[in-house]
Protein backbone atom coordinates (compact mmCIF):
# COMPACT_ATOMS: atom_id res chain seq x y z
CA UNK A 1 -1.65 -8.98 -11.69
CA UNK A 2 1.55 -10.44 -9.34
CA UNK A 3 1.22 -8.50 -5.85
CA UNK A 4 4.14 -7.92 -4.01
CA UNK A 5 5.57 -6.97 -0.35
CA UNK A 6 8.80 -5.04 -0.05
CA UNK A 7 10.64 -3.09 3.02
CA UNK A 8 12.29 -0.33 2.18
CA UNK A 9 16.10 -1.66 2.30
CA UNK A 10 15.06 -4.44 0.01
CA UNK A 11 13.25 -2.31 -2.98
CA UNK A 12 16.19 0.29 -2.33
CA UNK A 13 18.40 -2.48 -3.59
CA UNK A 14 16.40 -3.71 -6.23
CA UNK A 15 16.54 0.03 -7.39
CA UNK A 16 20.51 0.22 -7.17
CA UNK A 17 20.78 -2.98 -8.87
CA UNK A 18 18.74 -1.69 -11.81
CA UNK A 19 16.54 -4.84 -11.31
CA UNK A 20 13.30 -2.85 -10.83
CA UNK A 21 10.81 -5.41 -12.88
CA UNK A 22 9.12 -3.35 -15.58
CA UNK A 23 5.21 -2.87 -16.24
CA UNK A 24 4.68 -2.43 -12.12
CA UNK A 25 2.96 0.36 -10.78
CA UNK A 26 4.42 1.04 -7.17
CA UNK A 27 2.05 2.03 -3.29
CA UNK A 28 4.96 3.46 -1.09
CA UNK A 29 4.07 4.07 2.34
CA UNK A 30 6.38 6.55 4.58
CA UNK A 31 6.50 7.48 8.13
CA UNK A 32 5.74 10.97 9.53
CA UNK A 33 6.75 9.85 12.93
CA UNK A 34 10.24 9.12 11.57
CA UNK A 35 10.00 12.75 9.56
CA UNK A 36 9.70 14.45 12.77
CA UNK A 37 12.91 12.82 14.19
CA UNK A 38 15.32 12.39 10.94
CA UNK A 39 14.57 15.92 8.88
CA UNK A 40 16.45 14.58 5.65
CA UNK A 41 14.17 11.37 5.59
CA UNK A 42 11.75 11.29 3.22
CA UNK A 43 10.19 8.01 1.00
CA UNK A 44 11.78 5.91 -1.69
CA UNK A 45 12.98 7.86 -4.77
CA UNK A 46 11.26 5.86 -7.22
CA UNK A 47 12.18 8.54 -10.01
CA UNK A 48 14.02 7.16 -13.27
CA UNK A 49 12.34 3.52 -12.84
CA UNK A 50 8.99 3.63 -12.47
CA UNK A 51 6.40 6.60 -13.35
CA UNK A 52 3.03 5.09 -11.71
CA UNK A 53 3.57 5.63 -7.33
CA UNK A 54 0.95 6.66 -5.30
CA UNK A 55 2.77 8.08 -2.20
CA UNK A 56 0.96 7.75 1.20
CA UNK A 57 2.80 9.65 4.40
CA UNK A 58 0.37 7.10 6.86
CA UNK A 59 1.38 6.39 10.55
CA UNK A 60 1.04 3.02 11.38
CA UNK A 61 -1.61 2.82 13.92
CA UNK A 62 -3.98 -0.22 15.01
CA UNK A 63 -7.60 0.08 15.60
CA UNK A 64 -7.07 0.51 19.35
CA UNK A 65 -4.81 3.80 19.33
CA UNK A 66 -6.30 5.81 16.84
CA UNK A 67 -8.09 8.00 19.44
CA UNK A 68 -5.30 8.23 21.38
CA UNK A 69 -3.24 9.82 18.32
CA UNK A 70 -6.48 12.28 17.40
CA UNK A 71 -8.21 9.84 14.53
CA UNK A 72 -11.60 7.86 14.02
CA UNK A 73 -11.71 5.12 11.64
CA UNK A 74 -13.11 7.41 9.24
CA UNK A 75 -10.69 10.60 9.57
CA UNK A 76 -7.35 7.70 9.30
CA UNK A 77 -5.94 7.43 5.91
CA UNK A 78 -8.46 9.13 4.11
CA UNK A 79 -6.37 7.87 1.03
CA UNK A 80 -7.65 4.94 1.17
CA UNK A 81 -10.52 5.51 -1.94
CA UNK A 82 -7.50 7.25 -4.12
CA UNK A 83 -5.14 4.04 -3.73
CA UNK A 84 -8.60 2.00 -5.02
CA UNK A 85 -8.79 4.02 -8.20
CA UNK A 86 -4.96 3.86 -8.13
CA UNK A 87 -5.14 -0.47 -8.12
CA UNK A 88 -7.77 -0.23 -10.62
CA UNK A 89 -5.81 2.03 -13.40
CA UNK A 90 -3.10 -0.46 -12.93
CA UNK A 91 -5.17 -3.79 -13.26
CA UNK A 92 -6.99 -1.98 -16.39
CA UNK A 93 -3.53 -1.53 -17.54
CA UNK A 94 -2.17 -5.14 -16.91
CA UNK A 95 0.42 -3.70 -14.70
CA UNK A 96 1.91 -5.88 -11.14
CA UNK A 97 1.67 -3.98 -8.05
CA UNK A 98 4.91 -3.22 -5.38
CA UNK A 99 3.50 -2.45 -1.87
CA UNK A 100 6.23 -1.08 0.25
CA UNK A 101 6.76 0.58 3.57
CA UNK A 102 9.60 1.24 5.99
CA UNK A 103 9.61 -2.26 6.82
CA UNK A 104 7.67 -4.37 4.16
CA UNK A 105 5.24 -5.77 7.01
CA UNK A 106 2.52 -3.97 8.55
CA UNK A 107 0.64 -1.20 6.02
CA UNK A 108 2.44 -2.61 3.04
CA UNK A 109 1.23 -6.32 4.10
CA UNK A 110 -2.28 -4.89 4.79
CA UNK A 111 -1.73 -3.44 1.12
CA UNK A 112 -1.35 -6.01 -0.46
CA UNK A 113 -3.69 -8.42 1.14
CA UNK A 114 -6.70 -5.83 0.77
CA UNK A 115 -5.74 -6.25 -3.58
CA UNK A 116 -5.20 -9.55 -3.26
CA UNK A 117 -8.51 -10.32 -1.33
CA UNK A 118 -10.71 -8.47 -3.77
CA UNK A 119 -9.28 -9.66 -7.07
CA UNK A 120 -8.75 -13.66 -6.10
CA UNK A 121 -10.29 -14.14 -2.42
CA UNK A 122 -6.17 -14.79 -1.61
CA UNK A 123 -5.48 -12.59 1.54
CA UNK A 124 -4.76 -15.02 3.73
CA UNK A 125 -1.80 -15.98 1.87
CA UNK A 126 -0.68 -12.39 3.45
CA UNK A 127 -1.77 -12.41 7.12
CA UNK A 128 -0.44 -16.63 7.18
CA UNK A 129 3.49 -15.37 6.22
CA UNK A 130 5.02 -15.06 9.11
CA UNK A 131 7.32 -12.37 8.18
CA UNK A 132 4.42 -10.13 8.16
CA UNK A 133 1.61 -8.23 10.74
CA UNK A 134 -0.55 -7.02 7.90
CA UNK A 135 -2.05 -3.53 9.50
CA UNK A 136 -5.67 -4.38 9.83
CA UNK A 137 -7.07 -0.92 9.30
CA UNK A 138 -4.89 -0.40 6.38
CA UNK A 139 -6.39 -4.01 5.14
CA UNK A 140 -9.91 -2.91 5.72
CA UNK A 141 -9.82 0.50 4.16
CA UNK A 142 -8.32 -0.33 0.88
CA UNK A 143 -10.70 -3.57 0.82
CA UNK A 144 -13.53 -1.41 1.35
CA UNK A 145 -12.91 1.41 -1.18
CA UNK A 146 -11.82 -1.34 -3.89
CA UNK A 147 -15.10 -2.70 -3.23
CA UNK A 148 -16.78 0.69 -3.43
CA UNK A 149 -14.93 1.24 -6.71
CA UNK A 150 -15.99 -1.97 -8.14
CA UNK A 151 -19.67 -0.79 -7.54
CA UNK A 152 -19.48 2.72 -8.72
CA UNK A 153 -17.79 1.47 -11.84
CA UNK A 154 -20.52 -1.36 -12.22
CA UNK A 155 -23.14 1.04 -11.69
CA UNK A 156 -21.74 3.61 -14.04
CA UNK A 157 -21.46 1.23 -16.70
């Protein structure tokens, strides 16, 4: 499974370019903040090339201001276990994964180094690009509820 960061303006292009690589399943994250200030914006139209996108409206928030914006670590992106069974439908299926967000740096990045952490220990490789501020509490949820997965699958089986 190839794991893969993308902003916004650069899948957007691959989309208009009909280069949109095939047998990828796609976790878009959009901005509510930007919602609230742009009424026509809404996330990538991935319609007409690719049918397997988990959609996640998350605000992209570090540890430190998630009281001040009404969360708890617990009550932020309570997506976070859907996304795991998301990754793990596309892995079963030998599918790549596309993690994009407005910017292809901070909840993307955390993304993609939560999958790539728990399938081949290689997260690092994500939080050492310097193009990229993974989101930490993005990283650590996903990471956590693929791990959780990976259990309750084990111990159903």
């Amino acid at each position: 499974m190839h794991i893969t960061v993308y902003s916004r303006e650069e899948i957007e292009a691959i989309i208009s370019n009909d280069k949109f690589p095939a047998n990828t399943a796609v976790i878009s994250f959009y901005d509510p903040a930007i919602k609230r200030i742009d009424k026509d914006y809404t996330h990538v139209d991935y319609s007409g090339v690719c049918d397997h996108v988990f959609y996640s409206e998350l605000d992209d928030l570090d540890l430190e201001v998630l009281k001040d914006k009404g969360y708890t670590y617990d009550t932020y992106f309570s997506e976070a276990d859907k996304i795991a069974e998301f990754v793990y439908h596309a892995y079963s299926s030998g599918m790549d994964i596309i993690c994009q967000c407005e910017y292809g740096q901070s909840r993307s990045a955390g993304c993609a180094a939560a999958i790539l952490e728990h399938f081949y220990h290689a997260g690092i490789s994500v939080f050492a690009d310097y193009r990229r501020y993974p989101n930490q509490v993005v990283y650590h949820k996903i990471f956590d509820a693929l791990e959780n997965y990976k259990k309750s699958a084990s111990a159903q089986a």
